[in-house]
Protein backbone atom coordinates (compact mmCIF):
# COMPACT_ATOMS: atom_id res chain seq x y z
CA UNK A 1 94.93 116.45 96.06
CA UNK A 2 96.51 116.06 99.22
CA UNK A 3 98.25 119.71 101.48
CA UNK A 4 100.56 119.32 104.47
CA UNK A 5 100.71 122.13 106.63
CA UNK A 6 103.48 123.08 108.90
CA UNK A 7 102.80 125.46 111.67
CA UNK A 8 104.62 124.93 114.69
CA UNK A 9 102.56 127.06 116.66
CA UNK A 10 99.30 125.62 115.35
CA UNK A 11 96.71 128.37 115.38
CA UNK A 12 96.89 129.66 111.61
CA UNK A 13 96.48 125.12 110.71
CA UNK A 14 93.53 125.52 112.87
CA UNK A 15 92.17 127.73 110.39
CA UNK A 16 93.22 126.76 107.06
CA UNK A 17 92.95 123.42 107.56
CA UNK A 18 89.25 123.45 107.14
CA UNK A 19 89.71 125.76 104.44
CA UNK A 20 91.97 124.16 102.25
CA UNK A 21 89.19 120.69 103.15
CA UNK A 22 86.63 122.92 101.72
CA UNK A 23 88.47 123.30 98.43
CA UNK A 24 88.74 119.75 97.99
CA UNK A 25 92.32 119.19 99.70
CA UNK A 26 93.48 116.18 101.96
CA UNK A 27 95.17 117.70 105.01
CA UNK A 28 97.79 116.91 107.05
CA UNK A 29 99.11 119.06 109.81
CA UNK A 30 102.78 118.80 111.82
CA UNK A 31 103.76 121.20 114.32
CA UNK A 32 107.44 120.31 114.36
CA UNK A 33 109.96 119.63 111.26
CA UNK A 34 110.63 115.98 112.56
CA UNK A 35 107.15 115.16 111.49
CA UNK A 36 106.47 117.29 108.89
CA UNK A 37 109.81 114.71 107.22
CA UNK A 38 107.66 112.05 108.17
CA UNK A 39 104.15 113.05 107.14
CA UNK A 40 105.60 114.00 103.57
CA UNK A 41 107.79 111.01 103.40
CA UNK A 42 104.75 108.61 103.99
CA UNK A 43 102.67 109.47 101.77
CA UNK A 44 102.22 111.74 98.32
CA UNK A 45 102.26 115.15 98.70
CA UNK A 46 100.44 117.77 96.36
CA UNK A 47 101.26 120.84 97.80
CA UNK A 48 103.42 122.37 101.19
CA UNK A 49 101.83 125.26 103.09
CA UNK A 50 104.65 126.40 105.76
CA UNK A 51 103.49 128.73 108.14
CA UNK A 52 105.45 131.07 110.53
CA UNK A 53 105.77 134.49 111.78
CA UNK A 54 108.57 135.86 109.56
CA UNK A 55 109.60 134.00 106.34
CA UNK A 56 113.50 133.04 106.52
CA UNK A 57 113.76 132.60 110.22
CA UNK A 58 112.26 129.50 111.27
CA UNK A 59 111.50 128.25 107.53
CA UNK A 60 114.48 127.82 105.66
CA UNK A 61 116.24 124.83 107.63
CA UNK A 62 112.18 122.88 107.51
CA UNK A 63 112.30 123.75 103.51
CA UNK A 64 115.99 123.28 103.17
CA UNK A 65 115.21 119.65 104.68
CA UNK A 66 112.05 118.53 102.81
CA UNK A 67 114.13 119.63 99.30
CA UNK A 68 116.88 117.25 100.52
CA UNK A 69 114.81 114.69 101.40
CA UNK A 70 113.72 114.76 98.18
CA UNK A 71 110.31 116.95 98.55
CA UNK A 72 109.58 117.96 95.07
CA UNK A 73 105.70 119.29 95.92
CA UNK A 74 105.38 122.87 95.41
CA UNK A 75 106.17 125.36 98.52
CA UNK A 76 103.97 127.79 99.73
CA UNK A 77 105.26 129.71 102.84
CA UNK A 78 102.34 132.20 104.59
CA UNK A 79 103.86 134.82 106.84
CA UNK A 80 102.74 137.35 109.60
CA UNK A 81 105.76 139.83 108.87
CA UNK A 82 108.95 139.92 106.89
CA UNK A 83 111.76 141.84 104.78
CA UNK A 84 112.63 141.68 101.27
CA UNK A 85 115.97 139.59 102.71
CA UNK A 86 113.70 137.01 104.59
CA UNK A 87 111.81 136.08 101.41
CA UNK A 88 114.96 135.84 99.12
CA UNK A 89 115.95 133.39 102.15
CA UNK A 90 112.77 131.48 101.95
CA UNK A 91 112.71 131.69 97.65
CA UNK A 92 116.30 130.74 97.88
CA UNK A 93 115.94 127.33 100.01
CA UNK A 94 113.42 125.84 98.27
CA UNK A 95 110.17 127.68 98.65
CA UNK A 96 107.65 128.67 95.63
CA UNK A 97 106.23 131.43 96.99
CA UNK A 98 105.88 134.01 99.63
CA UNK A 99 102.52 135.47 100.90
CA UNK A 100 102.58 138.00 104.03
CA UNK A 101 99.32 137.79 106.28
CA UNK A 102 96.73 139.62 106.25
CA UNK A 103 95.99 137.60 103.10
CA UNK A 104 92.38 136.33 101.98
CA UNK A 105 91.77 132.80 101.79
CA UNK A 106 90.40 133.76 98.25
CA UNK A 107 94.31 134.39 96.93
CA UNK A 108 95.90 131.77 98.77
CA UNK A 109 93.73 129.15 97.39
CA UNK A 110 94.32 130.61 93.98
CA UNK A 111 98.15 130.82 94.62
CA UNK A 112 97.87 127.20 95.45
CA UNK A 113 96.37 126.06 92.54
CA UNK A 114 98.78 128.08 90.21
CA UNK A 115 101.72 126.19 91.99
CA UNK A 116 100.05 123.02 91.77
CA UNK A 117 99.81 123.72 87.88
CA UNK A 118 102.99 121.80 86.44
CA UNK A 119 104.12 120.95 83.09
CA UNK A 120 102.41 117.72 81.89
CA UNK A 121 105.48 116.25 82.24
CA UNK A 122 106.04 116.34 85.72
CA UNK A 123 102.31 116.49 87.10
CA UNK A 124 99.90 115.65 83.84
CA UNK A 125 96.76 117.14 84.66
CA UNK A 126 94.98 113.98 83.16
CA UNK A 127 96.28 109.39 84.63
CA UNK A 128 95.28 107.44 81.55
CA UNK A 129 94.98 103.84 82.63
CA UNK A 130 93.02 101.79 79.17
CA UNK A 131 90.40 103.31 78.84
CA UNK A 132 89.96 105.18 81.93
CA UNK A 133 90.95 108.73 82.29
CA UNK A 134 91.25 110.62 85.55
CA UNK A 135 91.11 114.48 84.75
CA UNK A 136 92.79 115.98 87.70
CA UNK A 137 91.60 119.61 86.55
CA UNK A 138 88.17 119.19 86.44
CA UNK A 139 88.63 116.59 89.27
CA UNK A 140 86.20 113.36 87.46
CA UNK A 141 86.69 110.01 86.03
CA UNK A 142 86.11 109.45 82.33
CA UNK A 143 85.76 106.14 80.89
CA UNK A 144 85.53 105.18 77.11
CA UNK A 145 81.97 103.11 76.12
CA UNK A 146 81.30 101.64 73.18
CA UNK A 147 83.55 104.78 71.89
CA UNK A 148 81.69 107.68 73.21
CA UNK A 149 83.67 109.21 76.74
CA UNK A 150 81.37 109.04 79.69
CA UNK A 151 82.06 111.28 82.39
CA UNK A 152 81.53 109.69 86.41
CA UNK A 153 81.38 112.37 89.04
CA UNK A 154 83.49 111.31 92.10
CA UNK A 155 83.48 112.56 95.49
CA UNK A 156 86.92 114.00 96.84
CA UNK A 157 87.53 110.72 98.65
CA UNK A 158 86.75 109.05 95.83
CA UNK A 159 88.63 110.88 93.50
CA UNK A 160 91.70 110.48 96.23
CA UNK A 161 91.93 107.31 96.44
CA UNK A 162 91.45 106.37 92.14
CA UNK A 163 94.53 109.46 92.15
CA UNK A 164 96.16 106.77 94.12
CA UNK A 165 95.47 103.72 92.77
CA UNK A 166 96.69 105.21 88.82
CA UNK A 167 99.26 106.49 89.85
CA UNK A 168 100.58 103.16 91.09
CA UNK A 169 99.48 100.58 88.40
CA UNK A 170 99.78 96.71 89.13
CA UNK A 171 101.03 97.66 92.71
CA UNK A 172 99.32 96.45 95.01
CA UNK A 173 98.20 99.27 97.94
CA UNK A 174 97.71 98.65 101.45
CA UNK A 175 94.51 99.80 103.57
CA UNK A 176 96.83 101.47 105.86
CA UNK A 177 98.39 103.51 102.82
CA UNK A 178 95.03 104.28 101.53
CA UNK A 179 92.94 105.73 104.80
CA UNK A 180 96.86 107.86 105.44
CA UNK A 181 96.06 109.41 101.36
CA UNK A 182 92.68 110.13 101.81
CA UNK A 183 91.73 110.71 105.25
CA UNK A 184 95.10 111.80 107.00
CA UNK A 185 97.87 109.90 109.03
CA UNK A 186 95.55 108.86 112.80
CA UNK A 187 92.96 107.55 110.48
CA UNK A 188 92.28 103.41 111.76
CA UNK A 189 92.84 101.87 108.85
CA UNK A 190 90.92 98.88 110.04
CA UNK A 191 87.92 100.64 109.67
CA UNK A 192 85.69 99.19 106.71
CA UNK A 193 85.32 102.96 105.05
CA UNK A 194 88.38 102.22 103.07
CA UNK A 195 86.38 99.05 101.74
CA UNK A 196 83.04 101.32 101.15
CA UNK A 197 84.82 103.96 99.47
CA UNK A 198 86.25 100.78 97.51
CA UNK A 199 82.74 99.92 96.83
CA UNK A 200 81.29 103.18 95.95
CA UNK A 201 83.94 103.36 93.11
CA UNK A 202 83.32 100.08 91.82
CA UNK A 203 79.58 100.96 91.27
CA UNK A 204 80.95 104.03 89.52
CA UNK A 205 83.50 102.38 87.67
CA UNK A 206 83.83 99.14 86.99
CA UNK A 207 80.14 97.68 87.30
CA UNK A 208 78.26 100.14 84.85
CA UNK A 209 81.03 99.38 82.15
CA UNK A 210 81.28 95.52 82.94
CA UNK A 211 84.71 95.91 84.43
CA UNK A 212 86.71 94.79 87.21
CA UNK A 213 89.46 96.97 87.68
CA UNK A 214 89.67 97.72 90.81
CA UNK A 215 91.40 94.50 92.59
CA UNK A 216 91.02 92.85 96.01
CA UNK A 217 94.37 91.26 97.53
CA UNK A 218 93.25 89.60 100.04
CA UNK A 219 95.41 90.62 103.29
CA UNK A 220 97.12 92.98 101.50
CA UNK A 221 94.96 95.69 100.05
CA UNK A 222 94.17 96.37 96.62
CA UNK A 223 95.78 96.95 92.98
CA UNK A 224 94.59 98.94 90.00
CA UNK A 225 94.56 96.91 86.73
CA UNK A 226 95.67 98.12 82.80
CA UNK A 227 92.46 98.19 82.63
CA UNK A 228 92.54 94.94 79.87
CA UNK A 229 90.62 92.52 81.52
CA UNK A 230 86.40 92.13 82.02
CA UNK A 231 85.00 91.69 85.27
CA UNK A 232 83.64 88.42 83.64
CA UNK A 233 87.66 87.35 83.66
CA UNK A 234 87.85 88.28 86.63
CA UNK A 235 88.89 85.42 90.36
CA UNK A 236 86.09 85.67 92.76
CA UNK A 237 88.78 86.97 95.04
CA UNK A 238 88.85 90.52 93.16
C-alpha cells in the first residue's frame, strides 16, 4: 500500500516515514500543498497522513483541494494541539480522522489500517485476475494449481508492484510509473531494479505454474495478462 505524507514543516515525516516503511507502506513525503496535488495525482494513493500543528488551520484548504481534485484515499490528519471547532473544520473538509499528538505509533498505525478498510466495493480486499488472487489483507499472491490454491509469499515491493499491475489489466505500465508506486517519486527509473523485481515475480509467479503473465513491452514497460494464456503461447518478446 502506498501513504503520502504532508508536513510542511518536515520534522514529524522525518519520523513516521520510516515508521509507516516498517509497516509495509510506500511513502511519499511533500512539504507544500502544490506537491502534495502532484504526488497524489501521479500515482495511486492508499492512504493521506496530513500533519500540522493545529487541525483546521493550515489543513482544511490542502484537504479541501485533494477532495476536489478528486482524492478519494482515506484522510488521516495528526495534530500537536487543537479545539473541538478545529477538528469539526478538518472532519468537515474532507478528513477521516483526527488524532492529537502525543499519540503512539502503535494507534496510528492501527487507525490507518481501519481507514484503509473499505467496503469491497470500493477497495476489495482481494484483485482476482484468472486464476491469480492478490489478498491485500494478508498481503500474498494465491494462484490456483491443478485446483488446489497455492499461496506465494511476496516481498512489499513485490507485492506493490503485482497491486499495480491488477489493478490495471491489459494496460500496459511504464518503468517510470512503476519505480514512482513502489519506491517513491526521485526513484531513476532507468535503473534495472524495476526489471529484477520484474524477475523475482516471474519466478514466483508465472514460472512455477508454467505461466507467462507478466508481459514485456518492449520500450514501453510492461502489462498484466487475464491470465488465459501459457507461457508456452507466449512471443519471445514477453
Amino acid at each position: 500500500m502506498k501513504a503520502l505524507i504532508v508536513d510542511e514543516g518536515g520534522r514529524v515525516a522525518e519520523r513516521l516515514h520510516p515508521a509507516l516503511e516498517q509497516e509495509g507502506y510506500v511513502v511519499e513525503s511533500a512539504q507544500a500543498r502544490g506537491e502534495a496535488l502532484w504526488l497524489a495525482g501521479e500515482s495511486d494513493v492508499d492512504v493521506v497522513v496530513v500533519c500540522s500543528s493545529r487541525p483546521g488551520v493550515h489543513d482544511v484548504p490542502t484537504i479541501a483541494a485533494l477532495r476536489e481534485e478528486g482524492e478519494s484515499a482515506p484522510i488521516l490528519v495528526m495534530a500537536r494541539r487543537g479545539s473541538s471547532n478545529e477538528t469539526v473544520a478538518a472532519l468537515d473538509s474532507g478528513a477521516d480522522d483526527v488524532v492529537v499528538s502525543p499519540v503512539p505509533f502503535a494507534e496510528v498505525a492501527a487507525r490507518l489500517r481501519a481507514l484503509t478498510r473499505r467496503p469491497p466495493t470500493l477497495l476489495p480486499d482481494d484483485l482476482t485476475l484468472g486464476d491469480l488472487r492478490l489478498d491485500r489483507a494478508a498481503r500474498c499472491a494465491v494462484r490456483e494449481d491443478k485446483g488446489e490454491p497455492v499461496t506465494i509469499a511476496l516481498s512489499a515491493r513485490e507485492f506493490a508492484l503485482l497491486e499495480l499491475l491488477m489493478r490495471h489489466p491489459g494496460q500496459v505500465i511504464s518503468r517510470a510509473r512503476i519505480a514512482d508506486h513502489v519506491w517513491g517519486a526521485g526513484h531513476e527509473a532507468g535503473s534495472n531494479v524495476v526489471d529484477q523485481v520484474v524477475s523475482h515475480l516471474r519466478a514466483k509467479l508465472d514460472r512455477p505454474f508454467g505461466r507467462r503473465d507478466i508481459v514485456t513491452v518492449r520500450g514501453a514497460g510492461y502489462r498484466m495478462t487475464n491470465g488465459a494464456q501459457p507461457a508456452s503461447g507466449m512471443s519471445a518478446a514477453s
